[in-house]
PDB file of N, CA and C in Angstrom:
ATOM      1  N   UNK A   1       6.841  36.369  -5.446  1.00  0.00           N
ATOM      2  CA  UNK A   1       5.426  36.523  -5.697  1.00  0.00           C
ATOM      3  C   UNK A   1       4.682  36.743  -4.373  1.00  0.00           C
ATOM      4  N   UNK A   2       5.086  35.901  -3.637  1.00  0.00           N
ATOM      5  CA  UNK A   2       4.315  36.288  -2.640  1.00  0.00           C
ATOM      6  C   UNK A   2       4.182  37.463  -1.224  1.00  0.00           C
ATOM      7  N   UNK A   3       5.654  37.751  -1.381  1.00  0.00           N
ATOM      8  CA  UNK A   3       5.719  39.124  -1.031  1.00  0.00           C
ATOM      9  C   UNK A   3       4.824  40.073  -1.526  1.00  0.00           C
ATOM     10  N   UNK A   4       5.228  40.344  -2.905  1.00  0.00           N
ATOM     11  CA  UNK A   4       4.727  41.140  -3.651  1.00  0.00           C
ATOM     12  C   UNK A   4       3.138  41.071  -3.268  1.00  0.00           C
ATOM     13  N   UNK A   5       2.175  40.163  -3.145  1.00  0.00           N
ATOM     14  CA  UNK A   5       0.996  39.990  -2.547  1.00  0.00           C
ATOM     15  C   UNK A   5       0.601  40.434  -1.149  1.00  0.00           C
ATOM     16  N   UNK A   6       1.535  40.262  -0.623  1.00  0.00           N
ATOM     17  CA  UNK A   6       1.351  40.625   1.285  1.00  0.00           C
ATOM     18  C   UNK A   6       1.600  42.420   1.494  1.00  0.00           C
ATOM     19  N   UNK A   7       2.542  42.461   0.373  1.00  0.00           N
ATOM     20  CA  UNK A   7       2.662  44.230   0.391  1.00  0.00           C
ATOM     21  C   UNK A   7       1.304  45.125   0.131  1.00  0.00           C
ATOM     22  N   UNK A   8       0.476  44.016  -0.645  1.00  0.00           N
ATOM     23  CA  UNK A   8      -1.233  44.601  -1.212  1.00  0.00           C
ATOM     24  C   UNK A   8      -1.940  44.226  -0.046  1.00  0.00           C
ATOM     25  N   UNK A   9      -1.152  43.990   0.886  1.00  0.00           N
ATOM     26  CA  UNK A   9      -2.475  43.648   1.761  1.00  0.00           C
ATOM     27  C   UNK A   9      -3.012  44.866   2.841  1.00  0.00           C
ATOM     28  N   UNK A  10      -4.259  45.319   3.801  1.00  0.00           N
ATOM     29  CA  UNK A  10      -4.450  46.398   4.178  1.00  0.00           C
ATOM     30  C   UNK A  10      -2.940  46.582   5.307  1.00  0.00           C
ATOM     31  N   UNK A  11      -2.901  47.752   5.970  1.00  0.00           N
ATOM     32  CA  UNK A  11      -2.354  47.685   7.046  1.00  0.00           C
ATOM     33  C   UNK A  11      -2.220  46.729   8.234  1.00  0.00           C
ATOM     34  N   UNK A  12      -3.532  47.291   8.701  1.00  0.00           N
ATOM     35  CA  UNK A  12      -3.761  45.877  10.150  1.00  0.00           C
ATOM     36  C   UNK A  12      -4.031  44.974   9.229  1.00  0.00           C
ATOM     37  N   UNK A  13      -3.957  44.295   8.613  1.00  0.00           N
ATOM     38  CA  UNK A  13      -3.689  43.014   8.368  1.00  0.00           C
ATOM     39  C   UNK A  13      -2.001  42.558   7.553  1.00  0.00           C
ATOM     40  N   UNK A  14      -1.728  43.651   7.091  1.00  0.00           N
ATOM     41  CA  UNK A  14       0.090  43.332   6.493  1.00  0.00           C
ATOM     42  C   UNK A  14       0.685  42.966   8.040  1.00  0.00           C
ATOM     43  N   UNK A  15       0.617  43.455   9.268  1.00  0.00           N
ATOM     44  CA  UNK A  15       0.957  42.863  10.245  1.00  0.00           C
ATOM     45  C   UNK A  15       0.803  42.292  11.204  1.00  0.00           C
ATOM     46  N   UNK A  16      -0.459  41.800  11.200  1.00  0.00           N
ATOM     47  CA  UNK A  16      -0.893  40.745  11.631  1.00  0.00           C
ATOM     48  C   UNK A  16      -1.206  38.913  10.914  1.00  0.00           C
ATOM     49  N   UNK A  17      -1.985  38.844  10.052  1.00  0.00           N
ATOM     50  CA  UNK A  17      -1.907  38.297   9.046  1.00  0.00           C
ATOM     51  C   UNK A  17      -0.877  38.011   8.138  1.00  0.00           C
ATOM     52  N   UNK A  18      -0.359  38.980   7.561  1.00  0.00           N
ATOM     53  CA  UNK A  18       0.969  39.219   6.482  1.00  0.00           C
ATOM     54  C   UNK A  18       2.413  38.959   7.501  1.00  0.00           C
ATOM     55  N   UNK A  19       2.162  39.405   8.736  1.00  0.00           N
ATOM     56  CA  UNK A  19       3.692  38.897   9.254  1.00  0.00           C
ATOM     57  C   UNK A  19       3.925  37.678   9.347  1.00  0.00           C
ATOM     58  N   UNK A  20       2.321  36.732  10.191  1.00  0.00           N
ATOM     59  CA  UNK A  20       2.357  35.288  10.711  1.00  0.00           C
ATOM     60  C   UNK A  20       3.102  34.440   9.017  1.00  0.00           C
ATOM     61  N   UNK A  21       2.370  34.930   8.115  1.00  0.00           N
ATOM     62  CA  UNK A  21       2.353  33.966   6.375  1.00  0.00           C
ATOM     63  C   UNK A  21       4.057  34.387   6.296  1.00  0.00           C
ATOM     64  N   UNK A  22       4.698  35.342   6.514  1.00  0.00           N
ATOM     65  CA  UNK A  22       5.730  36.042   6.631  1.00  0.00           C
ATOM     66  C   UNK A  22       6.732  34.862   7.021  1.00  0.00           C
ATOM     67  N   UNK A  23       6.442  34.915   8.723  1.00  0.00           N
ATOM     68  CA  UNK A  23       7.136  34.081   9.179  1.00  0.00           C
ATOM     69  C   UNK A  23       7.407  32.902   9.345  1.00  0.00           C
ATOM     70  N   UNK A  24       5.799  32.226   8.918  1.00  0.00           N
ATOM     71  CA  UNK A  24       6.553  30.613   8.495  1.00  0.00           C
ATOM     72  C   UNK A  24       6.688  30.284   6.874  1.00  0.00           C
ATOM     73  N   UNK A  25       6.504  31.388   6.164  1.00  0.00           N
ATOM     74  CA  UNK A  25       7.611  31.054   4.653  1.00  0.00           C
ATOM     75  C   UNK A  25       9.406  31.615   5.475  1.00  0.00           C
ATOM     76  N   UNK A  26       9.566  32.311   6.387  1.00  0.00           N
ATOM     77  CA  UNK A  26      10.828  31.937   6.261  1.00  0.00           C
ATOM     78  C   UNK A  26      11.711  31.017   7.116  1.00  0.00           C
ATOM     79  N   UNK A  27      10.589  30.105   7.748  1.00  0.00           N
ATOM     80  CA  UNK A  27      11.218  29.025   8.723  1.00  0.00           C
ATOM     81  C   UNK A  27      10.817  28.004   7.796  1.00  0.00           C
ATOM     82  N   UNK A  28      10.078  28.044   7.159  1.00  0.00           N
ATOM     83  CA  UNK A  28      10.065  26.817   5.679  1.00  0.00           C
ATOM     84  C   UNK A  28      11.020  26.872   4.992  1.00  0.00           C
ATOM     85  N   UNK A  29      11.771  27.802   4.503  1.00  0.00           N
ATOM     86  CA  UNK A  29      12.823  28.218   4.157  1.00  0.00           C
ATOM     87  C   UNK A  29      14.009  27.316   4.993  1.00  0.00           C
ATOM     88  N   UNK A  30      14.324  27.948   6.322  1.00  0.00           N
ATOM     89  CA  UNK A  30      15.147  27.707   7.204  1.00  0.00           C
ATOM     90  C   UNK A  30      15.170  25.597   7.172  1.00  0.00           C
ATOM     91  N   UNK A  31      13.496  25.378   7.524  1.00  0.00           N
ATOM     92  CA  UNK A  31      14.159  23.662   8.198  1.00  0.00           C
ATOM     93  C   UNK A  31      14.169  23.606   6.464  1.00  0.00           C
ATOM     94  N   UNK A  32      13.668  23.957   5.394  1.00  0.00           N
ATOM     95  CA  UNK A  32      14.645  23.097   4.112  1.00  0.00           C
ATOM     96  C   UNK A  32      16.363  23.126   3.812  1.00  0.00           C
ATOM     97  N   UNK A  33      16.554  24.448   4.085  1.00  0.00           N
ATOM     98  CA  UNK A  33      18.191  24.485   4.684  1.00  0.00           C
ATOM     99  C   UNK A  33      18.880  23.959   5.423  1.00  0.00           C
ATOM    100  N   UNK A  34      18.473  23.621   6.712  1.00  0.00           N
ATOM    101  CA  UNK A  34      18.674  22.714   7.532  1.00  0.00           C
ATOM    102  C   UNK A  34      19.014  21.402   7.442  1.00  0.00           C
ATOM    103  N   UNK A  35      17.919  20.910   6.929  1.00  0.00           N
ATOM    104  CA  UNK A  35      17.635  19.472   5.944  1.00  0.00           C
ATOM    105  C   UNK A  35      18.727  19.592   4.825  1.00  0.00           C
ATOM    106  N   UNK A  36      19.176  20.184   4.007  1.00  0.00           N
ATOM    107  CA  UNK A  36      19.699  19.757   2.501  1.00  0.00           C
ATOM    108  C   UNK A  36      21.185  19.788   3.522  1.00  0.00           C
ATOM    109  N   UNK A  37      21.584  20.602   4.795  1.00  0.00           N
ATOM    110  CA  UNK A  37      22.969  20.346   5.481  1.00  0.00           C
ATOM    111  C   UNK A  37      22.807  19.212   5.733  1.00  0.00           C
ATOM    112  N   UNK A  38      22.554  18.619   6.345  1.00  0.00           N
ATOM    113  CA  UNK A  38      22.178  17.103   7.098  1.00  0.00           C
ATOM    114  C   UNK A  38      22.575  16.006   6.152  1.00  0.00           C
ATOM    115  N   UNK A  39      22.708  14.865   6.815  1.00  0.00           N
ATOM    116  CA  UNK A  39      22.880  13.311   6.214  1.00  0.00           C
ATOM    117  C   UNK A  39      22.292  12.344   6.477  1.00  0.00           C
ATOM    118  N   UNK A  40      21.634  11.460   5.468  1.00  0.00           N
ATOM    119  CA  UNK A  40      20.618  10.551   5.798  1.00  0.00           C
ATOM    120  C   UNK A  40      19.456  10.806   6.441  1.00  0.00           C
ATOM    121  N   UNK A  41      18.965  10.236   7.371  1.00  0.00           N
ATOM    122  CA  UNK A  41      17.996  10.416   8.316  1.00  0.00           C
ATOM    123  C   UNK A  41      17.839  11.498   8.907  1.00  0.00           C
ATOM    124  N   UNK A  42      19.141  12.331   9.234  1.00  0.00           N
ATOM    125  CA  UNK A  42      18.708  13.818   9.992  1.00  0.00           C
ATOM    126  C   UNK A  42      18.391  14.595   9.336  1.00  0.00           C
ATOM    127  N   UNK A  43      17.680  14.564   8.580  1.00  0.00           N
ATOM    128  CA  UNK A  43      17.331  14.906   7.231  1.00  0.00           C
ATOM    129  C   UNK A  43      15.434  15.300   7.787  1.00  0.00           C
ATOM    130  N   UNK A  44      15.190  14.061   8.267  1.00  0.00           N
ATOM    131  CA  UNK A  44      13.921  14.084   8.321  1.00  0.00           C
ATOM    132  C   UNK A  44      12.740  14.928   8.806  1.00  0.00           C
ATOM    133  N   UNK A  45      13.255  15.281  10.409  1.00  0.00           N
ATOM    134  CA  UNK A  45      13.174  16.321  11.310  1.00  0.00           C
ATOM    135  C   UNK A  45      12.541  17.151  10.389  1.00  0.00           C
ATOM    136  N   UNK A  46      13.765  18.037   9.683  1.00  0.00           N
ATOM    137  CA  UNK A  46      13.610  19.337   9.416  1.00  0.00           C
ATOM    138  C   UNK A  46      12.767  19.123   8.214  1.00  0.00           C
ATOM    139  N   UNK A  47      12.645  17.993   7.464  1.00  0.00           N
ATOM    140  CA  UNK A  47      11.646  17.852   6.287  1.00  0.00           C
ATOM    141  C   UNK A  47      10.419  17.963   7.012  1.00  0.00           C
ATOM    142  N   UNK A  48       9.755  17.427   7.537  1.00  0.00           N
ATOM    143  CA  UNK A  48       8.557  17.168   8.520  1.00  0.00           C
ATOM    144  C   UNK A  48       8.170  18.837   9.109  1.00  0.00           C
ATOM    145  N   UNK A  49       9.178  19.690   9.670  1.00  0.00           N
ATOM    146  CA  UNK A  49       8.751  20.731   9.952  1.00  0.00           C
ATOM    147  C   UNK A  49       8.512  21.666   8.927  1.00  0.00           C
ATOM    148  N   UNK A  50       8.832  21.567   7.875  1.00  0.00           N
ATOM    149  CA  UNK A  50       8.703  22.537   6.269  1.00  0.00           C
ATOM    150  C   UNK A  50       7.460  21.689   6.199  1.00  0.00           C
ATOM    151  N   UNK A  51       7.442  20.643   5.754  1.00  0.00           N
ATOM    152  CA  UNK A  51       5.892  20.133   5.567  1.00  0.00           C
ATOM    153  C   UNK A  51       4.798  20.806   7.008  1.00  0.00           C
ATOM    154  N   UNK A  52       5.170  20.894   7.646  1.00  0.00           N
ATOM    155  CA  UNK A  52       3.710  21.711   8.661  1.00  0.00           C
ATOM    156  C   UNK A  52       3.755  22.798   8.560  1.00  0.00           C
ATOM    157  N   UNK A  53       4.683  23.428   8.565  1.00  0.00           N
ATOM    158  CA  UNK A  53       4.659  25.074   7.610  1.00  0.00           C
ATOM    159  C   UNK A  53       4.480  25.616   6.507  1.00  0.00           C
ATOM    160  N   UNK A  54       4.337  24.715   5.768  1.00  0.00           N
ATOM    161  CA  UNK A  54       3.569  24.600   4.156  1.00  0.00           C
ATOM    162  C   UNK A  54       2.322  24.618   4.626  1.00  0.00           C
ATOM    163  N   UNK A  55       1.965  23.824   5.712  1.00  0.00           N
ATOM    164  CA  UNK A  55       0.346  23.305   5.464  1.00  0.00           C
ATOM    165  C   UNK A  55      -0.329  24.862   6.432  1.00  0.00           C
ATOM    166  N   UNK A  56       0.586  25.302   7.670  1.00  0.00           N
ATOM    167  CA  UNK A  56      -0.017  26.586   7.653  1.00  0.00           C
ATOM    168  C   UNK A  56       0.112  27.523   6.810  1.00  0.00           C
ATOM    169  N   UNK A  57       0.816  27.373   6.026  1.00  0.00           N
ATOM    170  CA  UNK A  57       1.101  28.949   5.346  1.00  0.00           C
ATOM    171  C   UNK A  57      -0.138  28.411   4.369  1.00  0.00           C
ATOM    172  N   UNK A  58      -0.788  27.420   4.107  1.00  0.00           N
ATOM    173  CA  UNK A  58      -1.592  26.905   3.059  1.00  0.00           C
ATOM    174  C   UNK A  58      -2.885  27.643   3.628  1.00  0.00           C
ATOM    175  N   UNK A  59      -3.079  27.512   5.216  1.00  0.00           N
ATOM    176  CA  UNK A  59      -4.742  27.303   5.909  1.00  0.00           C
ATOM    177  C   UNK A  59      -4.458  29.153   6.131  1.00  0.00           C
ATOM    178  N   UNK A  60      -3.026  29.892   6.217  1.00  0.00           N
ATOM    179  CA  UNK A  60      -3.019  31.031   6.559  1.00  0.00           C
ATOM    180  C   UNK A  60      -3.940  31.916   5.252  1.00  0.00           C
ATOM    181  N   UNK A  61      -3.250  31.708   4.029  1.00  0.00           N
ATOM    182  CA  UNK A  61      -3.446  31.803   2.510  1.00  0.00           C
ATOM    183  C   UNK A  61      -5.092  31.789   2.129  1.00  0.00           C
ATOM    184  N   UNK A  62      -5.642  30.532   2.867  1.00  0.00           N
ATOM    185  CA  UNK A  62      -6.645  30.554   2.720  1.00  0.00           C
ATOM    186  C   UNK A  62      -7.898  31.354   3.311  1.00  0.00           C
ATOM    187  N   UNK A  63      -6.981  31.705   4.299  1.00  0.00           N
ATOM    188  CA  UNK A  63      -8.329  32.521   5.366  1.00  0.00           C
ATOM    189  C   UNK A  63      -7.660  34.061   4.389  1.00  0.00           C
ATOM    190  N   UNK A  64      -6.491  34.008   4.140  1.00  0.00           N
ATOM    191  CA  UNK A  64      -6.809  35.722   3.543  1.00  0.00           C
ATOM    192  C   UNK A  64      -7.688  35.624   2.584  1.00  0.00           C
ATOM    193  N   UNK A  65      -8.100  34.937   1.781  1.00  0.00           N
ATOM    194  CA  UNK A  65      -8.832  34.887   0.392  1.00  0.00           C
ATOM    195  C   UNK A  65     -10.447  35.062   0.999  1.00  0.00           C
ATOM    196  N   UNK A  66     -10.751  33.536   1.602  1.00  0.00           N
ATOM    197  CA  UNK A  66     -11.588  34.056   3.039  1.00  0.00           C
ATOM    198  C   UNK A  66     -12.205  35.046   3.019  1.00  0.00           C
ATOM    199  N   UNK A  67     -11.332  36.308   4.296  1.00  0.00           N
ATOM    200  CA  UNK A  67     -12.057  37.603   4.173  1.00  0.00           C
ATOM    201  C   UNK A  67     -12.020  38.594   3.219  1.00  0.00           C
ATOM    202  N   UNK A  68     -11.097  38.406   2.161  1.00  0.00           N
ATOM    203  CA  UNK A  68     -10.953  39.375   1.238  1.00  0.00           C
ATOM    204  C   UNK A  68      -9.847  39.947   1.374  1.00  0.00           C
ATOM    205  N   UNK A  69      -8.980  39.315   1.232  1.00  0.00           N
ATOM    206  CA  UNK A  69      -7.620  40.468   1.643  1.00  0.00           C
ATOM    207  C   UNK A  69      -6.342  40.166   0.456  1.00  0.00           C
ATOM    208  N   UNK A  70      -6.969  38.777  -0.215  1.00  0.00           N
ATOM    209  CA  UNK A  70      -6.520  38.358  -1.284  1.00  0.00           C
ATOM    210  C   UNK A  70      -7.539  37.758  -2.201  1.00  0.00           C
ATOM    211  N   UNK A  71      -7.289  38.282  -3.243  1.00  0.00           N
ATOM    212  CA  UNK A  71      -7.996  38.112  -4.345  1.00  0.00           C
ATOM    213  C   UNK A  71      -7.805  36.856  -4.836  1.00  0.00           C
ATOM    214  N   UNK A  72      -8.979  36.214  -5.639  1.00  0.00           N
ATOM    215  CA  UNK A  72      -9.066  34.699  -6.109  1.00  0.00           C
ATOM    216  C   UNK A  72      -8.335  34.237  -6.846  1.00  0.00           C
ATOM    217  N   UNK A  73      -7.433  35.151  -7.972  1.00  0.00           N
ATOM    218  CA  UNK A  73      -6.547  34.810  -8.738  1.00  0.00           C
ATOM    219  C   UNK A  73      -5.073  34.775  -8.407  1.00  0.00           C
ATOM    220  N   UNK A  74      -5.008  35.495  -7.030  1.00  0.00           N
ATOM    221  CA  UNK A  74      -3.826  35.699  -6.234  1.00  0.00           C
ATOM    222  C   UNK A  74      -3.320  34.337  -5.598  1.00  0.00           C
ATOM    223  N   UNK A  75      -4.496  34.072  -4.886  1.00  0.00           N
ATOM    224  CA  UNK A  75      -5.132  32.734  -4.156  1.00  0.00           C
ATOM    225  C   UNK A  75      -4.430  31.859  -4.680  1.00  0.00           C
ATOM    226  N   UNK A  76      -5.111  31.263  -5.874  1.00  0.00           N
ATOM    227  CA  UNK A  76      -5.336  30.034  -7.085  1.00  0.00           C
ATOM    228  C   UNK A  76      -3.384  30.142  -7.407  1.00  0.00           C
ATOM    229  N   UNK A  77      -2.939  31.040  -7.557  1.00  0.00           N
ATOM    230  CA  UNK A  77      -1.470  31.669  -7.879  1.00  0.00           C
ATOM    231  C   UNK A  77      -0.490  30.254  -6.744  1.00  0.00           C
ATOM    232  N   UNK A  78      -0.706  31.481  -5.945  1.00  0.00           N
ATOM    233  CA  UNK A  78       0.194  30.858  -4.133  1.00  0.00           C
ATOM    234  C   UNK A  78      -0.293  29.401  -4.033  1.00  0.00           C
ATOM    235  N   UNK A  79      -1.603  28.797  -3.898  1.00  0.00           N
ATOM    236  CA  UNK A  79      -2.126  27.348  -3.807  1.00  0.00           C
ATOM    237  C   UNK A  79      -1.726  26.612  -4.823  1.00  0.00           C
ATOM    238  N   UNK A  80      -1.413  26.726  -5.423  1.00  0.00           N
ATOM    239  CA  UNK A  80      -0.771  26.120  -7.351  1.00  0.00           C
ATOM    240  C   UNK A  80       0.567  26.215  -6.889  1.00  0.00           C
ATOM    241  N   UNK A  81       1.549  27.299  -6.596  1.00  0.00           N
ATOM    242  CA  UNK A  81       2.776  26.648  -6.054  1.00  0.00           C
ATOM    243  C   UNK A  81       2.828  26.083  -4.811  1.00  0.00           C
ATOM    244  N   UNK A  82       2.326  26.362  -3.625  1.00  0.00           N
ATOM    245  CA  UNK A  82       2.802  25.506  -2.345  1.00  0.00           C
ATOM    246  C   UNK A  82       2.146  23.814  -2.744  1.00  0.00           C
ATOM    247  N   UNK A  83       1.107  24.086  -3.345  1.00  0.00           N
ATOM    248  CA  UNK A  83       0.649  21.984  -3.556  1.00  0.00           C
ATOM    249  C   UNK A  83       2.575  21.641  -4.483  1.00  0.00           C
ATOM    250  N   UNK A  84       2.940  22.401  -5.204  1.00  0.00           N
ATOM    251  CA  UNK A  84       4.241  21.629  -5.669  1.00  0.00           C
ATOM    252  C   UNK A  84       4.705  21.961  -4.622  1.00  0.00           C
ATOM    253  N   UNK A  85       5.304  22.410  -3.709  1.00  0.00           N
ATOM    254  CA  UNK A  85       6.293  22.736  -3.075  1.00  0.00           C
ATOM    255  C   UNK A  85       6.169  21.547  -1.977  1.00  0.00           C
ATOM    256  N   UNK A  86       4.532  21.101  -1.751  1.00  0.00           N
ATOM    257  CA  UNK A  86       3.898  20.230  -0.944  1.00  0.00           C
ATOM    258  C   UNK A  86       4.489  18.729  -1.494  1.00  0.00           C
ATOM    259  N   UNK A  87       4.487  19.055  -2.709  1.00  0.00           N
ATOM    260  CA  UNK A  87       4.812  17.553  -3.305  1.00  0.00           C
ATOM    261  C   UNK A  87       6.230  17.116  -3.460  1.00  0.00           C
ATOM    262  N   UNK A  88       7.382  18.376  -3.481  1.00  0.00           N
ATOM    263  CA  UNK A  88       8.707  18.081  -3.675  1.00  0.00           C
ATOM    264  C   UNK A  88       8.937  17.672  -1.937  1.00  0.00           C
ATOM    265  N   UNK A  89       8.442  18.229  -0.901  1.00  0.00           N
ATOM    266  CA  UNK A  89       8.761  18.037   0.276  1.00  0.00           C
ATOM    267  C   UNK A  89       8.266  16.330   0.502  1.00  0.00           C
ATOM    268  N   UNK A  90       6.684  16.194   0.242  1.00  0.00           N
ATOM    269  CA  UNK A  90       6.750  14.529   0.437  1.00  0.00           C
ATOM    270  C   UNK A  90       7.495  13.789  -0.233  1.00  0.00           C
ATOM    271  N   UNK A  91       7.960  14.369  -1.486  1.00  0.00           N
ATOM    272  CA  UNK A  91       8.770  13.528  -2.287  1.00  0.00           C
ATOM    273  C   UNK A  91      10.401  13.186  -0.959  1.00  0.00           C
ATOM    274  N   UNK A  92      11.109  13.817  -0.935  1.00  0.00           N
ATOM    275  CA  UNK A  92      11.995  14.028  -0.267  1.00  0.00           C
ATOM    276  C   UNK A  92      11.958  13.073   0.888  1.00  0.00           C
ATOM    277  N   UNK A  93      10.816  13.114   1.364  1.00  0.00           N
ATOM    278  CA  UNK A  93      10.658  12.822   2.770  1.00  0.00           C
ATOM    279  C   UNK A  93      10.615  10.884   2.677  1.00  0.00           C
ATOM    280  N   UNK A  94      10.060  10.725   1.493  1.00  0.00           N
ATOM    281  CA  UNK A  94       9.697   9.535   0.948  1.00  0.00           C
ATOM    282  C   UNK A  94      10.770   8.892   0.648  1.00  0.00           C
ATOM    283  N   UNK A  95      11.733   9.682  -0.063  1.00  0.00           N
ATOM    284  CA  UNK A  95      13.042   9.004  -0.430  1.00  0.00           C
ATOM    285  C   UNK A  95      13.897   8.431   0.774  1.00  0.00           C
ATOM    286  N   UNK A  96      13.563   9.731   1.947  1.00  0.00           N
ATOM    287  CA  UNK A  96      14.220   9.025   2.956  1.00  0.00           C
ATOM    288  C   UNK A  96      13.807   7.739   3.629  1.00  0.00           C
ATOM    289  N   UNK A  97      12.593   7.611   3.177  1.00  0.00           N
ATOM    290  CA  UNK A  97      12.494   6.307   4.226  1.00  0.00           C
ATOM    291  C   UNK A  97      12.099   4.977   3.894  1.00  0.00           C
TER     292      UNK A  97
END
């Protein structure tokens, strides 16, 4: 989905804007991978860094809607899954400790 959104976005902003949202969905990606290798506690690290890359890709998301570069229903879309994605990560993080 959210590709599919960043591809609608103008030019100078698909790579500027659209790369940054780009690149920390795929290091959110990465420390949750990271994390599910791990045992016990080293676990945590990489939970903690997906949780701050959620929360930019959240404030990134928001400034596109912001100037207009994403539409409100697009918006409401992406913010409706990262708050779960927000909540399976504290969940996780919680269990560990």
């Amino acid at each position: 989905m959210l590709y599919q959104y960043l591809k609608s976005f103008p030019q100078r902003d698909r790579y500027s804007l659209g790369q940054k949202i780009e690149n920390f969905t795929l290091l959110t990606f990465e420390s949750v991978i990271l994390a599910s290798t791990n045992q016990g506690e080293a676990k945590l690290p990489f939970i903690e860094k997906a949780i701050a890359y959620t929360n930019l890709i959240k404030i990134l998301i928001r400034l596109a809607k912001d100037i207009n570069i994403l539409k409100m229903d697009r918006y409401l879309q992406l913010e409706k899954s990262l708050l779960e994605i927000g909540r399976m990560l504290g969940g996780w993080k919680k269990s560990l400790k």
